[in-house]
N, C-alpha and C. Protein backbone atom coordinates (compact mmCIF):
# COMPACT_ATOMS: atom_id res chain seq x y z
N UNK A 1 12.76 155.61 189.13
CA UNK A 1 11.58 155.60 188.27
C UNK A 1 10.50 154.75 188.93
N UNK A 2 9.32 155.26 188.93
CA UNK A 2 8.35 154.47 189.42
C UNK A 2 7.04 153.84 187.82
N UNK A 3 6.71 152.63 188.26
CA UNK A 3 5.73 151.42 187.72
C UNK A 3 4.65 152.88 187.48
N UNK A 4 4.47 152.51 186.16
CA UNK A 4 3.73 153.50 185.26
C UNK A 4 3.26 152.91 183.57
N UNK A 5 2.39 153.54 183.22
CA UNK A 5 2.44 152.87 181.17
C UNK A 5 3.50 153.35 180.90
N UNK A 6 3.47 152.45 180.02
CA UNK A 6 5.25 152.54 179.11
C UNK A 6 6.36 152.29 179.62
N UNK A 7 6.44 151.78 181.32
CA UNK A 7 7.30 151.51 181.61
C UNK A 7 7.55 150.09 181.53
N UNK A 8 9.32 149.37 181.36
CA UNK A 8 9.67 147.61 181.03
C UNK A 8 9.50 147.58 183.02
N UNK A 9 8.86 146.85 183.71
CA UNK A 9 9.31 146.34 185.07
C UNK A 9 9.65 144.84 185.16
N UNK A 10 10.26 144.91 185.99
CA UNK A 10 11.18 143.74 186.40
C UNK A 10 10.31 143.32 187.86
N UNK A 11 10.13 142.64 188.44
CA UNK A 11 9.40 142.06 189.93
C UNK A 11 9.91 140.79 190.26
N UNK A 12 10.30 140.39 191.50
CA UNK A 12 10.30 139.41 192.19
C UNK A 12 8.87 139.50 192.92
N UNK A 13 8.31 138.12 192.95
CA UNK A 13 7.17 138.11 193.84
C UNK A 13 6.87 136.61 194.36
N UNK A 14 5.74 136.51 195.32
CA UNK A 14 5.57 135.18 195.76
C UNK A 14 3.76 135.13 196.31
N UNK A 15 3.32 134.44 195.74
CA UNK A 15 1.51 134.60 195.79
C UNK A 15 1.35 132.94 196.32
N UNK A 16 0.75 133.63 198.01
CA UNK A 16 -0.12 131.98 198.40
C UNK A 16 -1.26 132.60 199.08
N UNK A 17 -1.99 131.52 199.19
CA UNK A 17 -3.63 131.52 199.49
C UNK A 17 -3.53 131.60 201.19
N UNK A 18 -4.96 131.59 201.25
CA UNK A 18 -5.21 131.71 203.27
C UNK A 18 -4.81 130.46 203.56
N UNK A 19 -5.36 129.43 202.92
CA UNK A 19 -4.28 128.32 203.50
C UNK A 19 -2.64 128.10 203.85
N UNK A 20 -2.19 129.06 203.41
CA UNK A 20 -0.63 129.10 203.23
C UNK A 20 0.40 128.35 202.24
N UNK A 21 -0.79 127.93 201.15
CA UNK A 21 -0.02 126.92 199.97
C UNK A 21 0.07 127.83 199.31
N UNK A 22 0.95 127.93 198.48
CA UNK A 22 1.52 129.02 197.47
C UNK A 22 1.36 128.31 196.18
N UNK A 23 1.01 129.38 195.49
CA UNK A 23 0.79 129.57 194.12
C UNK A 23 1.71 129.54 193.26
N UNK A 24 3.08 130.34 193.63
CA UNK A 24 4.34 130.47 193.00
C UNK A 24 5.03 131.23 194.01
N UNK A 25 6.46 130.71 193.99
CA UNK A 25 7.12 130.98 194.74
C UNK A 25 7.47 130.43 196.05
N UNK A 26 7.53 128.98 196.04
CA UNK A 26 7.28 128.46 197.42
C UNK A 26 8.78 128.35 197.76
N UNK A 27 9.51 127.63 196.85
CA UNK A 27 10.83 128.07 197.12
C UNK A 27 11.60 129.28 197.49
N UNK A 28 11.36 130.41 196.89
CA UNK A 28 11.31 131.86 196.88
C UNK A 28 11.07 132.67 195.99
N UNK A 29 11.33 133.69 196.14
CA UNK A 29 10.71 134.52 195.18
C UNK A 29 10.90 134.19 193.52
N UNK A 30 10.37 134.50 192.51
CA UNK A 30 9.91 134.18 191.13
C UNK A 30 10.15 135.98 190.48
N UNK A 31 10.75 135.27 189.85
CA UNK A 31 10.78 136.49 188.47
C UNK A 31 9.12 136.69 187.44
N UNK A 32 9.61 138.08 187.37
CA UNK A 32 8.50 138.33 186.16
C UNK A 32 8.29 139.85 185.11
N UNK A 33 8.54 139.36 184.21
CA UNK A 33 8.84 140.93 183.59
C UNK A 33 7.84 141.77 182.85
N UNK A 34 7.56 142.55 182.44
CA UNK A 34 6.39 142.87 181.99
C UNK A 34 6.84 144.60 181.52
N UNK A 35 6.07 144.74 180.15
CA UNK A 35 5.98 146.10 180.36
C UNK A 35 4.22 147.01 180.85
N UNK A 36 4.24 148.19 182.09
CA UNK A 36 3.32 148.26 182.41
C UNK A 36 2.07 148.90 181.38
N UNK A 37 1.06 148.77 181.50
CA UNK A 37 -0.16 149.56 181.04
C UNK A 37 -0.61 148.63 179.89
N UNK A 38 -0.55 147.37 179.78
CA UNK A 38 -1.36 146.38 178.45
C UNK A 38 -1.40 145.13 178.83
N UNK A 39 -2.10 145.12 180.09
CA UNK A 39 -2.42 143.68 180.59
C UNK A 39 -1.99 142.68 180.31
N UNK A 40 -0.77 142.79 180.80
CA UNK A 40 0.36 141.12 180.62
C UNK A 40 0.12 140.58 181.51
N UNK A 41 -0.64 141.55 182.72
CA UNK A 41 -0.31 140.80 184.41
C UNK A 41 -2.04 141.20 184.09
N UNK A 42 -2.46 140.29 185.42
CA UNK A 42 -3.63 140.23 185.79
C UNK A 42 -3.94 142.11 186.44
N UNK A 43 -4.96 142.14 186.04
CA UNK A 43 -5.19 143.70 186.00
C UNK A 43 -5.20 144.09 187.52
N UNK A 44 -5.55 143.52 188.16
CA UNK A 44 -5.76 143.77 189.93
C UNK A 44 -4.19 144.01 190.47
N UNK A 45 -3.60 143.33 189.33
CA UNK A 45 -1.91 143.24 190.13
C UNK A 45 -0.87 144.53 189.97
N UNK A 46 -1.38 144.51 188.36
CA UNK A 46 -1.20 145.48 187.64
C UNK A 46 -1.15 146.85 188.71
N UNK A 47 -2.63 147.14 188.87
CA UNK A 47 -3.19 148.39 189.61
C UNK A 47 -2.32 148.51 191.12
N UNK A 48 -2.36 147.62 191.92
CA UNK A 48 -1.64 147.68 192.84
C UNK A 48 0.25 148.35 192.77
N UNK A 49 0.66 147.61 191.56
CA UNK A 49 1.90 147.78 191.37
C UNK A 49 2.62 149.61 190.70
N UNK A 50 1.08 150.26 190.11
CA UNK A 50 1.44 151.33 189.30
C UNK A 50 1.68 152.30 190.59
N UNK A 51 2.98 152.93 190.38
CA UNK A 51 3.28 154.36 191.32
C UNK A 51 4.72 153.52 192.04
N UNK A 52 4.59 152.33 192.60
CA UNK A 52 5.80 151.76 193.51
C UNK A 52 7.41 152.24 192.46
N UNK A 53 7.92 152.35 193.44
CA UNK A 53 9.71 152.86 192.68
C UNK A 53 10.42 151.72 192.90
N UNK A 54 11.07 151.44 191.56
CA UNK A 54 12.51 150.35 192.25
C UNK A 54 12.83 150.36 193.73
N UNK A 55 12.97 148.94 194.00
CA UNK A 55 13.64 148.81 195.47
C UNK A 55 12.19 148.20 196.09
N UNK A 56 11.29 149.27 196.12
CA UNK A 56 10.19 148.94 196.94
C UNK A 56 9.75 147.68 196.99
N UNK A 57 9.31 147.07 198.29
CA UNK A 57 8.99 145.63 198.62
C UNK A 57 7.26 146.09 199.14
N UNK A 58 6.44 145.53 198.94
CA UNK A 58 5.16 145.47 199.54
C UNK A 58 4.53 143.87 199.55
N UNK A 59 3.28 144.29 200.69
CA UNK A 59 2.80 143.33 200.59
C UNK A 59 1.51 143.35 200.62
N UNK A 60 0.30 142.64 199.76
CA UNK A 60 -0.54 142.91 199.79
C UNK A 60 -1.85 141.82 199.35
N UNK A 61 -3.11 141.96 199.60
CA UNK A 61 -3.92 140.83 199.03
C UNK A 61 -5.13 141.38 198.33
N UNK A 62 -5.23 140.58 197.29
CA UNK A 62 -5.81 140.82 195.73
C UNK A 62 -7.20 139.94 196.57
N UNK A 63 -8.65 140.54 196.70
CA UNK A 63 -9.53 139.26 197.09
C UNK A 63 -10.03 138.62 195.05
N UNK A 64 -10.64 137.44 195.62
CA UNK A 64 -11.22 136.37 194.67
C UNK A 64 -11.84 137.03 193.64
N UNK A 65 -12.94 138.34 193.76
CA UNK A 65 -13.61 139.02 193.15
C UNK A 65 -12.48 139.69 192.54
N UNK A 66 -11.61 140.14 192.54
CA UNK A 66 -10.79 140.76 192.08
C UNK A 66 -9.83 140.14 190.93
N UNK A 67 -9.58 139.13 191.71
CA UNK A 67 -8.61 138.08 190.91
C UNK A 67 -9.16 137.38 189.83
N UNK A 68 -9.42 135.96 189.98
CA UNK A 68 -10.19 135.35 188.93
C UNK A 68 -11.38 135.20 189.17
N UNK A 69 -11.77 135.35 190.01
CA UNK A 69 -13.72 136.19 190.17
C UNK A 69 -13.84 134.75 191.14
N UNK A 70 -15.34 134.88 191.85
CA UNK A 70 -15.73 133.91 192.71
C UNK A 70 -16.27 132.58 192.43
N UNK A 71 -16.09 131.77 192.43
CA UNK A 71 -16.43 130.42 192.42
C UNK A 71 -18.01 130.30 192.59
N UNK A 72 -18.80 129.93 191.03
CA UNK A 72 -19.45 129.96 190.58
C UNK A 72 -19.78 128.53 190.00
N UNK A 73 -20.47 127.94 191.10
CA UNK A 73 -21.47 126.74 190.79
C UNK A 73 -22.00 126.13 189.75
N UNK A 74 -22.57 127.28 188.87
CA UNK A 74 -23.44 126.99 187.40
C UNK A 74 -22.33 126.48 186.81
N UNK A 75 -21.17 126.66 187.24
CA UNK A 75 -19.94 126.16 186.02
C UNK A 75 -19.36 124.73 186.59
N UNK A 76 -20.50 123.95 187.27
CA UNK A 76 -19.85 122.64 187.45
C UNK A 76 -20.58 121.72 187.07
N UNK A 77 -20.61 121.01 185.86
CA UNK A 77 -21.78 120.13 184.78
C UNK A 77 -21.66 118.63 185.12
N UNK A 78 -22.84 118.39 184.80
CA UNK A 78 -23.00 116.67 185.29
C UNK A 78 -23.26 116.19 183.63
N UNK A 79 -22.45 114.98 183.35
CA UNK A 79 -22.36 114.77 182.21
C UNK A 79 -22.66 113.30 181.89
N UNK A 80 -23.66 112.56 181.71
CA UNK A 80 -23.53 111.26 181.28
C UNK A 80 -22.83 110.82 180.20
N UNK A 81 -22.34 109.70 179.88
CA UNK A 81 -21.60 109.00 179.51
C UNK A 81 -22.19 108.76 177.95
N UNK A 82 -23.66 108.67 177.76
CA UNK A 82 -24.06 108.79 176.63
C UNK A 82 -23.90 110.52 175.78
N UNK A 83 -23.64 111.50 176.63
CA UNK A 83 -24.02 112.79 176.04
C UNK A 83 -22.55 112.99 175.63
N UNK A 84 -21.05 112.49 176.52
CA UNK A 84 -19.68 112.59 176.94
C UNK A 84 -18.88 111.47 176.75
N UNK A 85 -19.28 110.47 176.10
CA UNK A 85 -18.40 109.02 175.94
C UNK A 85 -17.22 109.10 176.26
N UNK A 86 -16.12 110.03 176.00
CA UNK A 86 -14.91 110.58 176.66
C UNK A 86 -15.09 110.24 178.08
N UNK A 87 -16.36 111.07 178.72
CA UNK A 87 -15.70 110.96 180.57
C UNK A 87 -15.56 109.62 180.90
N UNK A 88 -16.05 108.49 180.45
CA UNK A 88 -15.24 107.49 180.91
C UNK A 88 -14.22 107.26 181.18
N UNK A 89 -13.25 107.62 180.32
CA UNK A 89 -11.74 107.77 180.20
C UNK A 89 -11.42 108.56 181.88
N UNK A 90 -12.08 109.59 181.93
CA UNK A 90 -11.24 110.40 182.26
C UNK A 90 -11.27 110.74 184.34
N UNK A 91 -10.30 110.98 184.78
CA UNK A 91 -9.81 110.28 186.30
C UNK A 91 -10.14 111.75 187.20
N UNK A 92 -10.86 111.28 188.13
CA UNK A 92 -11.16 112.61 189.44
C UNK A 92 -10.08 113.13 189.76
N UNK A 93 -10.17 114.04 190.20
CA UNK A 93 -8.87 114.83 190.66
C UNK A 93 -7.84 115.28 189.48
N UNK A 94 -8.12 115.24 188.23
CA UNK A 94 -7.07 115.69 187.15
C UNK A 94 -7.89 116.72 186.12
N UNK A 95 -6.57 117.56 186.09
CA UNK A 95 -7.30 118.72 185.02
C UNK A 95 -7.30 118.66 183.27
N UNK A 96 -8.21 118.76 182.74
CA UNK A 96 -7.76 118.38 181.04
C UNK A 96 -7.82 119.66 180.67
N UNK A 97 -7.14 120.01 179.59
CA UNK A 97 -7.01 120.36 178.78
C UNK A 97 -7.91 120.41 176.97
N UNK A 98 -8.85 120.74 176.94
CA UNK A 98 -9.46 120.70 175.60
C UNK A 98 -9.57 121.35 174.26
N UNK A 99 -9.71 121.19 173.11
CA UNK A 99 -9.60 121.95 172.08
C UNK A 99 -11.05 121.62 172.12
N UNK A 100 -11.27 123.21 170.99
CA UNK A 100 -12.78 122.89 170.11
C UNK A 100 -12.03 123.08 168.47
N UNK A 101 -12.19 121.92 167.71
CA UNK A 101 -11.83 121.27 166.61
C UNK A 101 -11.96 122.18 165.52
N UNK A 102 -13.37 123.02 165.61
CA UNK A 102 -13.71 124.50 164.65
C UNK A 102 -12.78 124.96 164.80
N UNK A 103 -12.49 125.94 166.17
CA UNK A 103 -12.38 127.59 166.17
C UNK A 103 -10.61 127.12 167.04
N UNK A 104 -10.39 126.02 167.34
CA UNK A 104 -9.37 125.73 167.91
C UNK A 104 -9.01 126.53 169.14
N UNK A 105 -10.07 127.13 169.65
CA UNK A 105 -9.65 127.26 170.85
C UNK A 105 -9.97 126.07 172.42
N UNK A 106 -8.96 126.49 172.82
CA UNK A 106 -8.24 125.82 174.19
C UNK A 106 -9.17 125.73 175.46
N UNK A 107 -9.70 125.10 176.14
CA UNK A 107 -10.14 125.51 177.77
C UNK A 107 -9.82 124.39 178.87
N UNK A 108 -9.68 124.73 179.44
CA UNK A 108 -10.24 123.25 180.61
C UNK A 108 -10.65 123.61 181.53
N UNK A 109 -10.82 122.16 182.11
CA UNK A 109 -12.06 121.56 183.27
C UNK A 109 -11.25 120.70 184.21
N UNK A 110 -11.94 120.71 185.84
CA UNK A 110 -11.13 119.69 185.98
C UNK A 110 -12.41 118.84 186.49
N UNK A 111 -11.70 117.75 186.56
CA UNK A 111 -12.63 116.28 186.75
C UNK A 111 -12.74 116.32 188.36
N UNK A 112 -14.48 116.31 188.78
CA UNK A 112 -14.45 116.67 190.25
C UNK A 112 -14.87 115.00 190.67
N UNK A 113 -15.31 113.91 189.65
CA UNK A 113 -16.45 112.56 190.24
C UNK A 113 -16.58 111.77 188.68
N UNK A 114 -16.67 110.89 189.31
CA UNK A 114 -17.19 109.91 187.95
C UNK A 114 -17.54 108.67 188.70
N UNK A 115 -18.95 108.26 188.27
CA UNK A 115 -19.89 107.46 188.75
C UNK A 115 -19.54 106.01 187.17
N UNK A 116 -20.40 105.24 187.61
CA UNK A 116 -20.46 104.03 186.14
C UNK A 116 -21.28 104.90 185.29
N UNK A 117 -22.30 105.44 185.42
CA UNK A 117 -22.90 106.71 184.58
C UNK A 117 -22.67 108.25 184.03
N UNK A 118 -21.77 108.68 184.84
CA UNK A 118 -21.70 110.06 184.53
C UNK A 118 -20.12 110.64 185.06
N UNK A 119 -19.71 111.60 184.54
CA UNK A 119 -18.65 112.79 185.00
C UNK A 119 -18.82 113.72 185.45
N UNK A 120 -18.49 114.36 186.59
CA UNK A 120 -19.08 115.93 186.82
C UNK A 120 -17.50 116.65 186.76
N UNK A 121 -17.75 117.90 186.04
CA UNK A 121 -16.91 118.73 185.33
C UNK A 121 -17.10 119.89 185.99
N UNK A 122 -15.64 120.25 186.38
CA UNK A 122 -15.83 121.77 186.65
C UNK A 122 -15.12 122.82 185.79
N UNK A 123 -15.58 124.07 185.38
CA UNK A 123 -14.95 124.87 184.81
C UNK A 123 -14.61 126.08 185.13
N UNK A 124 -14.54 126.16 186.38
CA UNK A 124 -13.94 127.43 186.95
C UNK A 124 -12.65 127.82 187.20
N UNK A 125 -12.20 128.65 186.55
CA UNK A 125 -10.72 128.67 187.02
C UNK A 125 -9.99 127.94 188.33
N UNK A 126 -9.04 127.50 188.12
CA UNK A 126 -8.49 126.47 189.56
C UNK A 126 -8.00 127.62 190.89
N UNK A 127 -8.03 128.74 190.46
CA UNK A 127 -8.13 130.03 191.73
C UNK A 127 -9.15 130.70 191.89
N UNK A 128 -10.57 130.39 191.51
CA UNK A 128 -11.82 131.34 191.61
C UNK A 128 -12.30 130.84 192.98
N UNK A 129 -12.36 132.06 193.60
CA UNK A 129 -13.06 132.10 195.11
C UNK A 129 -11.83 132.06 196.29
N UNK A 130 -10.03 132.57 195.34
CA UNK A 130 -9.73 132.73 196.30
C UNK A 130 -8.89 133.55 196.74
N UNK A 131 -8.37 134.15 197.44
CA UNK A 131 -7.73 135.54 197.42
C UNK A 131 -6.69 135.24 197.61
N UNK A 132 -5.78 136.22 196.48
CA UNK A 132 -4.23 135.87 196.55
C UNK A 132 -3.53 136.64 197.44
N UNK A 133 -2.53 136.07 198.21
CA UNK A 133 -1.41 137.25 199.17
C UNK A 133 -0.12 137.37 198.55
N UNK A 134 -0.27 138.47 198.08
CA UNK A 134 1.15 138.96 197.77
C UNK A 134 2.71 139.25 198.16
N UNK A 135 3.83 139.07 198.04
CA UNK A 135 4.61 139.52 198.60
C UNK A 135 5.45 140.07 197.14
N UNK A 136 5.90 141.57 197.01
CA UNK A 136 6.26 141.82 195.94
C UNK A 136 7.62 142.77 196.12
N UNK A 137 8.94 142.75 195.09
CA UNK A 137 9.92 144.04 195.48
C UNK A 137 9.90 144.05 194.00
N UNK A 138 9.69 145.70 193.82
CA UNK A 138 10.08 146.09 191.88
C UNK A 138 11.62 146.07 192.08
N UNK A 139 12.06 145.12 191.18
CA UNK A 139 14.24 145.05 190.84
C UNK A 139 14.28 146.43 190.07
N UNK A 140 13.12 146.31 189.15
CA UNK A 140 13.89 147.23 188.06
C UNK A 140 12.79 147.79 187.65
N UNK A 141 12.80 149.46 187.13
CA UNK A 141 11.99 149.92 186.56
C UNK A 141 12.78 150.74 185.08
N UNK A 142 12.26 150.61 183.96
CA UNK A 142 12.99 151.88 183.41
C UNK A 142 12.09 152.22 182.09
N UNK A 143 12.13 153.15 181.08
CA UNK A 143 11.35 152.99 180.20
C UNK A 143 11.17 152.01 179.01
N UNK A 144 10.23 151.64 178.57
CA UNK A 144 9.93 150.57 177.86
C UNK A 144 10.73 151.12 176.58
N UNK A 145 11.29 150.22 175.67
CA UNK A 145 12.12 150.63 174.49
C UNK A 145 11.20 150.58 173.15
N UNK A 146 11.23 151.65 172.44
CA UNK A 146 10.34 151.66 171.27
C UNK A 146 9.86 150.40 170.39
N UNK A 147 10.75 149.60 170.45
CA UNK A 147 10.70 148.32 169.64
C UNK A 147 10.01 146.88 170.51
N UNK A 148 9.74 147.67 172.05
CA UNK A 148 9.17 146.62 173.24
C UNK A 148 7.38 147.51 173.03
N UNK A 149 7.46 148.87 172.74
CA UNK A 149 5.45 149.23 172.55
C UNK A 149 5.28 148.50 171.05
N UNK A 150 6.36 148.64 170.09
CA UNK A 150 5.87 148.42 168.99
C UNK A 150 5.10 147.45 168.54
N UNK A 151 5.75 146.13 169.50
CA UNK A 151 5.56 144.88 169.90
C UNK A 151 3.73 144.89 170.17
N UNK A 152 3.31 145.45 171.18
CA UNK A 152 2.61 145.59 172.25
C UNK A 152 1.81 146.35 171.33
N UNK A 153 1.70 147.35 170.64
CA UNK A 153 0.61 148.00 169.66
C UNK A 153 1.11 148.02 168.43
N UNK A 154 1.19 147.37 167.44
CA UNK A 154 1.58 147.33 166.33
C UNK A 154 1.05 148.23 165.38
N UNK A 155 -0.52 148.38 165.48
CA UNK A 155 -1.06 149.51 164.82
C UNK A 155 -0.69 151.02 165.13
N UNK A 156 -0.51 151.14 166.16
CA UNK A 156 -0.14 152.86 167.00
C UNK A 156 1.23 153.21 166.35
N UNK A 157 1.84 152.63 165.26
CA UNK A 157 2.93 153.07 164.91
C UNK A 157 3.19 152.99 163.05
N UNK A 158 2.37 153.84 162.85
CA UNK A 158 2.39 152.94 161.09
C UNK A 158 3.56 153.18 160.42
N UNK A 159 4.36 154.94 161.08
CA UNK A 159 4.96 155.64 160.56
C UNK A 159 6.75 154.92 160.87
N UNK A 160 6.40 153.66 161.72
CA UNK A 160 7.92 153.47 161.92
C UNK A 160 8.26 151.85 161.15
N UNK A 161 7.48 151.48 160.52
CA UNK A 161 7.09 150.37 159.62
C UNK A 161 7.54 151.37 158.17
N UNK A 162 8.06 152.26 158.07
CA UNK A 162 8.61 152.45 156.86
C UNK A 162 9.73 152.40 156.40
N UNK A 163 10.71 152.11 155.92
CA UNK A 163 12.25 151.75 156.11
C UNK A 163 12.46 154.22 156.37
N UNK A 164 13.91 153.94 156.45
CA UNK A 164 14.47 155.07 156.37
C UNK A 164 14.58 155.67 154.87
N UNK A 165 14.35 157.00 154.58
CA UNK A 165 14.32 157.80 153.41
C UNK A 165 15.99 157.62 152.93
C-alpha cells in the first residue's frame, strides 16, 4: 500500500539542517505516526511522502519557504523595560513560552539581548530560514480505521454517532 488520504502511516525519519545539527534524530532514526491527508505533519512533508510504498527509504530537502517560511526581521521587537517590566527578568539565549490571559492562547519568543534598558525579542519560529534534510523509510502503511477518520472529522460522520437500531 502506498502513503495516500485515509491512509494510518507509520515513518522512521531523521531531519538536520546544512549545518549538520539535527533537528530530531541525532541518535537515530525517530518514530512518527500519522494518518495521511489532515495535516498532522507539516504539509511540505506530508506532500513529499504521498505515493511512497512501505519499505521505501528516501531522501530529501524541504527549503525554509516551504517549511516554516523565511526568517523575517519585522518579527524581532525592541522592548523597553518601561513598555515590558518582565524583560528584565528575562536571560539571552532562552526561549519563553507565553500565554495571553483573555483568549489563552500560547506563543513564544526567544530572548536575542538585554541592555539595562531594553529586551529584544524574537518571534520567528526557531527553524524559519532554514531548510530541512530529510532522511525517511515508510515501516508501515495500511488503511486508516473508521474510528481513527472519525477522530479526525467528527462532523463527516453524523450517521455513525447513532447507537445501533
Amino acid at each position: 500500500m502506498q502513503v495516500s488520504k485515509d491512509a494510518f502511516v507509520i515513518l522512521e525519519y531523521r531531519v538536520h539542517l546544512d549545518d549538520g545539527s539535527y533537528v530530531k534524530g541525532e541518535d537515530g532514526p525517530v518514530s512518527l505516526n500519522f494518518v495521511a491527508g489532515y495535516q498532522q505533519v507539516l504539509p511540505s512533508l506530508e506532500q513529499r511522502l504521498m505515493g511512497l510504498a512501505e519499505g521505501t527509504t528516501s531522501a530529501f530537502t524541504i527549503p525554509a519557504a516551504e517549511a516554516f517560511g523565511e526568517y523575517d526581521a519585522s518579527q524581532v521587537h525592541v522592548r523597553s523595560f518601561e513598555e515590558f517590566p518582565a524583560g528584565r527578568s528575562l536571560v539571552p539565549g532562552k526561549w519563553i513560552i507565553a500565554s495571553n490571559d483573555e483568549t489563552q492562547a500560547q506563543y513564544s519568543y526567544f530572548v536575542k539581548d538585554r541592555t539595562d534598558q531594553t529586551v529584544t525579542l524574537d518571534f520567528n519560529h526557531p527553524l524559519a530560514g532554514k531548510d530541512l534534510h530529510y532522511q525517511v523509510k515508510i515501516v508501515a502503511v495500511r488503511p486508516a480505521l473508521q474510528e481513527e477518520l472519525e477522530y479526525l472529522r467528527p462532523c463527516e460522520h453524523p450517521e455513525e454517532t447513532a447507537p445501533p437500531a
